[in-house]
N, C-alpha and C. Protein backbone atom coordinates (compact mmCIF):
# COMPACT_ATOMS: atom_id res chain seq x y z
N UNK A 1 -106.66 240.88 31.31
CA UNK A 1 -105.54 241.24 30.47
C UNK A 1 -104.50 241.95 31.34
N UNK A 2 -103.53 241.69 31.05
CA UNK A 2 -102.13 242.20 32.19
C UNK A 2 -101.45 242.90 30.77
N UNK A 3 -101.07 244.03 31.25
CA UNK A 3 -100.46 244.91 31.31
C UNK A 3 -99.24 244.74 31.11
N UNK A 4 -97.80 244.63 29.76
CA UNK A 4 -96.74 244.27 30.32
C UNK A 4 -95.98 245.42 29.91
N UNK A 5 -95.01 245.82 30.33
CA UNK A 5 -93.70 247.30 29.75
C UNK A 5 -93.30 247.23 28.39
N UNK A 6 -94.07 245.88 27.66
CA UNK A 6 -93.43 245.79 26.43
C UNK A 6 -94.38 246.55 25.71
N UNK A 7 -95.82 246.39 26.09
CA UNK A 7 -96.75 246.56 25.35
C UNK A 7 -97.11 248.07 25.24
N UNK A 8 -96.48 248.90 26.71
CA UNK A 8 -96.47 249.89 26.52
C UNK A 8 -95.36 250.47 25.62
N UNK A 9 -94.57 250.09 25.71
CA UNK A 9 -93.26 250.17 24.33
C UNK A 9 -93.83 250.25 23.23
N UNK A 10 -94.63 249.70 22.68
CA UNK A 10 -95.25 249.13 21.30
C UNK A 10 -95.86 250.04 20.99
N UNK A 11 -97.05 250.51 22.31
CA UNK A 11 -97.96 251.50 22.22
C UNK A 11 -97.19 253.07 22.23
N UNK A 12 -96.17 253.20 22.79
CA UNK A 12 -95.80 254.78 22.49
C UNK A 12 -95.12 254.57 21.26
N UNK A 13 -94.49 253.95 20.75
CA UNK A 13 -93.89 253.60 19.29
C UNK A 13 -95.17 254.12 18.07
N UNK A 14 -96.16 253.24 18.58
CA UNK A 14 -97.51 253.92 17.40
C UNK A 14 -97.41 255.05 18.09
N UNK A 15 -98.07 255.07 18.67
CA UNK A 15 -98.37 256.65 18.83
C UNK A 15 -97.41 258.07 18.52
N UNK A 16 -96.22 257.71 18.55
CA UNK A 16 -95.48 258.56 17.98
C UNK A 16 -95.44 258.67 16.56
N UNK A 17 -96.32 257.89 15.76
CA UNK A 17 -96.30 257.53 14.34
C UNK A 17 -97.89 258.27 13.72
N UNK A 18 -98.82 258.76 14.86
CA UNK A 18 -100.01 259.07 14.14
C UNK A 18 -100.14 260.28 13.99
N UNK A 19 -100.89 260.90 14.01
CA UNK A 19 -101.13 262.07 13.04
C UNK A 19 -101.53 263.08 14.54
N UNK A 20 -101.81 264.54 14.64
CA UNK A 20 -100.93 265.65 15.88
C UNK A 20 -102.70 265.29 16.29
N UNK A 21 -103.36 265.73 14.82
CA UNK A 21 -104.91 265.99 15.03
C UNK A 21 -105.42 265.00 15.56
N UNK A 22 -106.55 265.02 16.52
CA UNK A 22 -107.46 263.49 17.72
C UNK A 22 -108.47 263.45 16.65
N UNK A 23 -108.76 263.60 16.28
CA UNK A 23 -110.14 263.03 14.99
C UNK A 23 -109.62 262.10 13.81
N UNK A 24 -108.33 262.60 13.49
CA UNK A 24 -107.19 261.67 12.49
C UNK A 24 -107.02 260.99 12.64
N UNK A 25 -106.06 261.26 14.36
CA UNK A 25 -105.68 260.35 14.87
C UNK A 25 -106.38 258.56 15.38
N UNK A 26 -107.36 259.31 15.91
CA UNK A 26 -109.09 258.20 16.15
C UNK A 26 -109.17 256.89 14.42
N UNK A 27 -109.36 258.10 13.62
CA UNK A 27 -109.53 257.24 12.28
C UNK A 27 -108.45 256.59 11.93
N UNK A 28 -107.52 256.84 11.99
CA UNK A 28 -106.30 255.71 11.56
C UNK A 28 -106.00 254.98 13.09
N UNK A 29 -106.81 254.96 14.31
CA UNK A 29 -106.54 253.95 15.25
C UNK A 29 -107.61 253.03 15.04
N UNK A 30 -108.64 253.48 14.49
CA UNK A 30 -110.09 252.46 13.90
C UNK A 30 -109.34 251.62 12.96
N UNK A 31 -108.87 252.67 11.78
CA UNK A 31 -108.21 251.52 10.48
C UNK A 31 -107.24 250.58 10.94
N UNK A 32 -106.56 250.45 12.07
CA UNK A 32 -105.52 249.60 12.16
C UNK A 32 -106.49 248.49 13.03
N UNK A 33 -107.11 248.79 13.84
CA UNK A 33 -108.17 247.59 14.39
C UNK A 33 -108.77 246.81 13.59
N UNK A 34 -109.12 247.41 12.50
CA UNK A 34 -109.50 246.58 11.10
C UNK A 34 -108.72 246.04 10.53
N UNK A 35 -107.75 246.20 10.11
CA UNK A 35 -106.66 245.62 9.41
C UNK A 35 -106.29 244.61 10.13
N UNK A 36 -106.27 244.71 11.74
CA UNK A 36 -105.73 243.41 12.51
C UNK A 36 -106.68 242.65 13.16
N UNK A 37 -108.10 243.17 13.22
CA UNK A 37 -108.83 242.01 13.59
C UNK A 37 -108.68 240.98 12.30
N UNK A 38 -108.83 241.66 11.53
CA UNK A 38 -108.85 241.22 9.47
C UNK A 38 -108.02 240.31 8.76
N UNK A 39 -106.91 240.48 9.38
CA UNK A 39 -105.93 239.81 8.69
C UNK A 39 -104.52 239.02 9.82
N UNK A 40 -105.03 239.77 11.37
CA UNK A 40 -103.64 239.11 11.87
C UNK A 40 -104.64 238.13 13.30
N UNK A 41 -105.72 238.85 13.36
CA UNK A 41 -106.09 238.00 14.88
C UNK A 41 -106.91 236.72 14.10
N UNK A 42 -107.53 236.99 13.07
CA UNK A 42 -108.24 235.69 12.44
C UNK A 42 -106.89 234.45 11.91
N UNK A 43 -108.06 233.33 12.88
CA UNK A 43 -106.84 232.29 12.27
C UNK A 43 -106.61 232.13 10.87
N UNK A 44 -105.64 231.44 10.39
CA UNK A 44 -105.76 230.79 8.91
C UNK A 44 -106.83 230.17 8.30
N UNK A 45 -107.52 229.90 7.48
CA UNK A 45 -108.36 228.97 6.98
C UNK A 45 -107.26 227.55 6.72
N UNK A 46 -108.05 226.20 7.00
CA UNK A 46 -107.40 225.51 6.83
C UNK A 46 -107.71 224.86 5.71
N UNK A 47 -105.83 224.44 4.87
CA UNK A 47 -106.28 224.01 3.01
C UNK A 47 -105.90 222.88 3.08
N UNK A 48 -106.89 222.16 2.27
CA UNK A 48 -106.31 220.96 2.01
C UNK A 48 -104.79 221.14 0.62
N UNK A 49 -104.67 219.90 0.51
CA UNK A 49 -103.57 219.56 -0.15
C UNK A 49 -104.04 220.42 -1.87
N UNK A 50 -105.46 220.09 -2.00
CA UNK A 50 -105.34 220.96 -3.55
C UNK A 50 -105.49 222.69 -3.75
N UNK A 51 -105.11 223.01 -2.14
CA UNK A 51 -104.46 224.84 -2.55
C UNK A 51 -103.10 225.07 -2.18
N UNK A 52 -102.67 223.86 -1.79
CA UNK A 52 -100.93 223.84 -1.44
C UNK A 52 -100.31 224.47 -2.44
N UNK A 53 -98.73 225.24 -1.65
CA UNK A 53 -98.28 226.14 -2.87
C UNK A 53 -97.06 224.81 -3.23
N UNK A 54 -97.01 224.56 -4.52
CA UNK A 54 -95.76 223.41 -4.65
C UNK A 54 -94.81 224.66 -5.60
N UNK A 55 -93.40 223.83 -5.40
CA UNK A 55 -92.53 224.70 -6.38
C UNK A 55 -91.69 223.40 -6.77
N UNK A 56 -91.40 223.24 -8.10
CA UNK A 56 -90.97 222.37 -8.73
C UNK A 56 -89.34 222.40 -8.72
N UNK A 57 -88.08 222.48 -8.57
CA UNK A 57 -86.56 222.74 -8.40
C UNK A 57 -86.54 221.51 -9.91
N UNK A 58 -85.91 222.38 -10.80
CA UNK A 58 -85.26 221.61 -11.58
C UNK A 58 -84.16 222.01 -12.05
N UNK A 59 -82.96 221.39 -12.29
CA UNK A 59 -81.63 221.50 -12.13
C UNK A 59 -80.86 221.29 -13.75
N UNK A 60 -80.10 222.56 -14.02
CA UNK A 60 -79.78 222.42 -15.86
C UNK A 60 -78.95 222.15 -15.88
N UNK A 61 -78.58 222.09 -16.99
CA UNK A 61 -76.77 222.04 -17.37
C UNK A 61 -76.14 223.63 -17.61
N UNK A 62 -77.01 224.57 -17.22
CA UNK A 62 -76.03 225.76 -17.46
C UNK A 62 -76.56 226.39 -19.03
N UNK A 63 -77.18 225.81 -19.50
CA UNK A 63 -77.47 226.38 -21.00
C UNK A 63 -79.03 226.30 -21.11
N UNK A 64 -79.18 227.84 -22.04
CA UNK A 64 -80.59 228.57 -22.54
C UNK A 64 -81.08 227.61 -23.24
N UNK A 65 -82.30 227.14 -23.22
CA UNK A 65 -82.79 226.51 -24.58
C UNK A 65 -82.95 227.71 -25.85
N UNK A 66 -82.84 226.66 -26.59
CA UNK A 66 -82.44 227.96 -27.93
C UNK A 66 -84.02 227.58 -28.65
């Protein structure tokens, strides 16, 4: 793993965001490892066509049905 100036950017950015206390601090650096192994490093599941999101566009004349 290499090291880039961005990543240290990223990393003093959090860190200026956590909490003064190192025991706090520790627990909300655990919770965010969870949250991103969890939801951002896992790929997608892949869906077939019957969990596709569809959206239907239908086009009025301008008037409420009454």
């Amino acid at each position: 793993m290499r090291i880039k100036s961005w990543h240290k950017n990223h990393a003093q950015l959090m860190a200026s965001h956590l909490p003064t206390d190192v025991e706090d601090g520790r627990i909300v650096l655990e919770l965010l490892r969870d949250i991103f192994e969890r939801f951002v490093a896992e790929p997608e599941p892949e869906h077939g066509t019957e969990c596709a999101n569809v959206v239907t566009l239908v086009k009025g004349d301008g008037r409420c049905p009454s």
